[in-house]
Protein backbone atom coordinates (compact mmCIF):
# COMPACT_ATOMS: atom_id res chain seq x y z
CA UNK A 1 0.00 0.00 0.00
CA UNK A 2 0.96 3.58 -0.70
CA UNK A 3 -0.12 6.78 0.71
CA UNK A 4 -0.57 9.81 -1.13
CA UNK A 5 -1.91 13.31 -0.76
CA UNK A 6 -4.26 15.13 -2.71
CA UNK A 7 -5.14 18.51 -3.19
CA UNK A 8 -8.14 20.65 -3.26
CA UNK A 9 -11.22 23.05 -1.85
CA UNK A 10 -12.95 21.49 1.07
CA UNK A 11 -15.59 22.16 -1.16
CA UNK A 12 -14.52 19.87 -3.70
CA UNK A 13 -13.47 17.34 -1.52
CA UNK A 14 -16.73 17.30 0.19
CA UNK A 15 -18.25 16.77 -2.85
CA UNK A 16 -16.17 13.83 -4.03
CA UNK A 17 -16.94 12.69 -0.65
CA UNK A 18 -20.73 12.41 -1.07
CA UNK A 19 -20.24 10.66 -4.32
CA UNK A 20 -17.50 8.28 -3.37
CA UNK A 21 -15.06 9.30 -6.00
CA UNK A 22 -11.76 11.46 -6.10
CA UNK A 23 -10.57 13.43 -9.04
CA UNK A 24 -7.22 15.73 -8.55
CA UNK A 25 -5.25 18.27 -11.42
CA UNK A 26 -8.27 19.34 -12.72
CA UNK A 27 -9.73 15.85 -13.58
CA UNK A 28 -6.28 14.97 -15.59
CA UNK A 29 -5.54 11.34 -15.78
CA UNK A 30 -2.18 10.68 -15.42
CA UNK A 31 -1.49 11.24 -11.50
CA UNK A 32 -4.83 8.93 -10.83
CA UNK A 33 -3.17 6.10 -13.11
CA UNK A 34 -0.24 6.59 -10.73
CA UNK A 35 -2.43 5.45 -7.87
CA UNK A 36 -3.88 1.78 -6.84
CA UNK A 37 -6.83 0.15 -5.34
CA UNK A 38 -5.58 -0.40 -1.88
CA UNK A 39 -3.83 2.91 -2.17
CA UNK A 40 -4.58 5.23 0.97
CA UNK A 41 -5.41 9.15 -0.46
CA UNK A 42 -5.60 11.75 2.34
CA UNK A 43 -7.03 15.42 1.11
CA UNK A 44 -5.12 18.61 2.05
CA UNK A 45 -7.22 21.66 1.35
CA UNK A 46 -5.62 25.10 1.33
CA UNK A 47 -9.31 26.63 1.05
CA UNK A 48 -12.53 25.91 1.76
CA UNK A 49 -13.84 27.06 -1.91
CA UNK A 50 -12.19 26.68 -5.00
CA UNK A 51 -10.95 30.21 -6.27
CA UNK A 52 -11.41 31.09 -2.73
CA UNK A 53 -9.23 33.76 -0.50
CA UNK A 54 -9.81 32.00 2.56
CA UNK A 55 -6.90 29.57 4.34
CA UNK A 56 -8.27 26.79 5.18
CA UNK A 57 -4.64 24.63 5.35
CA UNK A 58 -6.64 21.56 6.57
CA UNK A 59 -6.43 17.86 5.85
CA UNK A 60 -10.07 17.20 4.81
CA UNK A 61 -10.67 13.49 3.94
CA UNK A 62 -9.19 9.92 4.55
CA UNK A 63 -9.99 6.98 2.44
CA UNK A 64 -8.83 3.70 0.74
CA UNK A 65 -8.75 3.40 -3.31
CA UNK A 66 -11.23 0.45 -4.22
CA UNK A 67 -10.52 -1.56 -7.09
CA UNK A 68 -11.34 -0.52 -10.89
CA UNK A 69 -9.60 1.86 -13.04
CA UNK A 70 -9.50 5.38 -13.61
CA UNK A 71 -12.74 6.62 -15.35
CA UNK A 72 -14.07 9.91 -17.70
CA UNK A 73 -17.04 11.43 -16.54
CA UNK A 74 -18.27 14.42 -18.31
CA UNK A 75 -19.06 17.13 -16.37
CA UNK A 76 -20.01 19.69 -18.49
CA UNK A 77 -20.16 19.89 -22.02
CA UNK A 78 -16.88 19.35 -24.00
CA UNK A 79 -15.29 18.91 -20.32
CA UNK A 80 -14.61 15.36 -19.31
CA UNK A 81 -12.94 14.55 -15.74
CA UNK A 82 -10.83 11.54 -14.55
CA UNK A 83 -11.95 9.89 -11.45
CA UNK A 84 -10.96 6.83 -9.32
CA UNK A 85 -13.44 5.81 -6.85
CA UNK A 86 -12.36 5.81 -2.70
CA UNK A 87 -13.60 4.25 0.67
CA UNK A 88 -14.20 7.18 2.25
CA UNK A 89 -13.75 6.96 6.18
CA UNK A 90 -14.88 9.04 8.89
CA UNK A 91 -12.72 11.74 9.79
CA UNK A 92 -12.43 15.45 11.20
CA UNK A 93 -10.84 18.09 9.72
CA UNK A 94 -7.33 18.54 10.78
CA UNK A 95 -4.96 21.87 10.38
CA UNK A 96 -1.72 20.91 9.35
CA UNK A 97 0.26 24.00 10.78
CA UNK A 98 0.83 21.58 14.40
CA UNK A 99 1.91 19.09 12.54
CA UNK A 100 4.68 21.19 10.31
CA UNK A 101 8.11 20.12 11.20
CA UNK A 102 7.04 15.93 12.55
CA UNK A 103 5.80 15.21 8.77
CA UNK A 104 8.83 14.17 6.82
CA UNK A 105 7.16 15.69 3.46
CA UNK A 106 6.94 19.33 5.26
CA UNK A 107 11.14 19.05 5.61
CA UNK A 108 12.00 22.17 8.60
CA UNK A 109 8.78 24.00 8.02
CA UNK A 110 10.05 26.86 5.70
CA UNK A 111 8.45 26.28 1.76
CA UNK A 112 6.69 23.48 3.43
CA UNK A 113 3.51 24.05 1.22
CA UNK A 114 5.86 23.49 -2.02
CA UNK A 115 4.84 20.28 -2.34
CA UNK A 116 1.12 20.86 -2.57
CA UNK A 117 1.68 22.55 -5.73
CA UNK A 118 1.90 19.50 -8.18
CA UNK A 119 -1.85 18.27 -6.62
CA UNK A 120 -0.99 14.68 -5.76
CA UNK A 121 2.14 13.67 -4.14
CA UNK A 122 3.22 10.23 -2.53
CA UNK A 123 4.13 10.64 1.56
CA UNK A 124 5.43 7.73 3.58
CA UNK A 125 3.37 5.55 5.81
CA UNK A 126 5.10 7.13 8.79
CA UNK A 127 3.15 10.57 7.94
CA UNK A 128 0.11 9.45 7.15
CA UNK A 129 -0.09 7.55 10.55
CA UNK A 130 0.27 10.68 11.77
CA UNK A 131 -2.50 12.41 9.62
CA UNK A 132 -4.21 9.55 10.15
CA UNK A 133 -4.25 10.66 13.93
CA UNK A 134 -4.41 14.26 13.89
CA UNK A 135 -7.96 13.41 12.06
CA UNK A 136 -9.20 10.76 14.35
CA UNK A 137 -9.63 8.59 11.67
CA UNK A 138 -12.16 5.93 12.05
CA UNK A 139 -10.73 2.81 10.13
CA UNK A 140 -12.93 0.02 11.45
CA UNK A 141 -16.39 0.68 9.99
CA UNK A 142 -17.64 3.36 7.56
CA UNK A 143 -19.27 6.68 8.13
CA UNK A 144 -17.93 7.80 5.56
CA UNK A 145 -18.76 7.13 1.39
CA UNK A 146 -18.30 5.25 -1.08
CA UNK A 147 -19.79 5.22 -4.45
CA UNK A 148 -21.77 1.83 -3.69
CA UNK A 149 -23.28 2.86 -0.33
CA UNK A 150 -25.71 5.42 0.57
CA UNK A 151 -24.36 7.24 4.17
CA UNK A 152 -22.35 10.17 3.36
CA UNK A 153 -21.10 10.27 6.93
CA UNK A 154 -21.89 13.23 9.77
CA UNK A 155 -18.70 15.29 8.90
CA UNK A 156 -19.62 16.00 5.60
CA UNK A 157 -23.05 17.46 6.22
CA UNK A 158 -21.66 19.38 9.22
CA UNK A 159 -19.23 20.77 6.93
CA UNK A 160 -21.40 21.50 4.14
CA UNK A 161 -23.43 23.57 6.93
CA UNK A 162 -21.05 25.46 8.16
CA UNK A 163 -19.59 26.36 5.07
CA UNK A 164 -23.04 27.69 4.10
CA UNK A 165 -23.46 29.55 7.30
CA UNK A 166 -19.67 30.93 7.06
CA UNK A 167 -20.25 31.66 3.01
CA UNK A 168 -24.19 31.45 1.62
CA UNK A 169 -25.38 29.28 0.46
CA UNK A 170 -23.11 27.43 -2.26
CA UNK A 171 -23.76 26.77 -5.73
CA UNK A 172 -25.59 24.13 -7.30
CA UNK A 173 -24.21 20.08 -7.76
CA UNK A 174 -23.94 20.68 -11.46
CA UNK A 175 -22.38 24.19 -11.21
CA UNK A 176 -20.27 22.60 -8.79
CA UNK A 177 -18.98 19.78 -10.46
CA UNK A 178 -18.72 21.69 -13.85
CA UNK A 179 -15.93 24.03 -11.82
CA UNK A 180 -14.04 20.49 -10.44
């Protein structure tokens, strides 16, 4: 098993969330080809909404790839996405400033968000135990989604909520999805 990370808006991730899938780059295939069922992805979200001003600088979601291969999806006309789908687990947000300096991929804490700039990466398993900890991961049964079940977990809709009451109220699934 490997462990990557993945970037984007809580937003986003939240959304992938409810429908059990993942997409990173901009819906680009290559980095998802690079990753395997069994695979653990962990999201890092520098905002809470895409084109958004806000730091966020959270870890967001935790979850296992399940097997099949990466898939198109179009998402709005003349704009297909890749996507892989994920286990989602039950998680809470974590901020990833304690933890600069004790994950090996964050080096001595200056240009530590460097990495995050290339939207996937692969960490060791050492720092995603700790991620995995800082979030209070819940590996042994599922709150969280997966494309095949129908329980989006607590977090998300807590999230979602206090997004809305933090930002308005957010923009539709489809205008969502067509900005992924």
């Amino acid at each position: 098993m490997r462990h990557w990370i993945a970037v984007a808006s809580a937003e986003h991730v939240s959304l992938g969330r409810s429908l059990g899938i993942m997409q990173v780059c901009h819906g680009k295939a290559a980095p998802l080809r690079r990753i395997m069922p069994g695979d653990q992805v962990i999201y890092y979200s520098p905002v809470s909404r895409f084109g958004g001003k806000d730091r966020l600088q959270a870890f967001t979601a935790i979850g296992t790839v399940v097997d099949g291969m990466p898939y198109q999806v179009e998402m709005a006309a003349g704009f297909k996405a890749w996507r892989r789908d994920v286990h989602w687990y039950a998680a809470h947000e974590a901020p990833i400033r304690p933890l600069l300096g004790r994950l090996a991929f964050t080096g001595d804490g200056t240009n530590w968000g460097y990495r995050f700039r290339f939207g996937l990466f692969e960490i060791t398993g050492g720092d995603a135990a700790l991620i995995a900890a800082a979030m209070m991961a819940d590996f042994t049964g599922s709150t969280g989604r997966s494309r095949d079940d129908g329980d989006d977990g607590d977090d998300v809709e807590h999230r979602h909520a206090d997004a809305q009451r933090r930002h308005g109220p957010s923009p539709s699934a489809s205008t969502r999805a067509a900005n992924w």
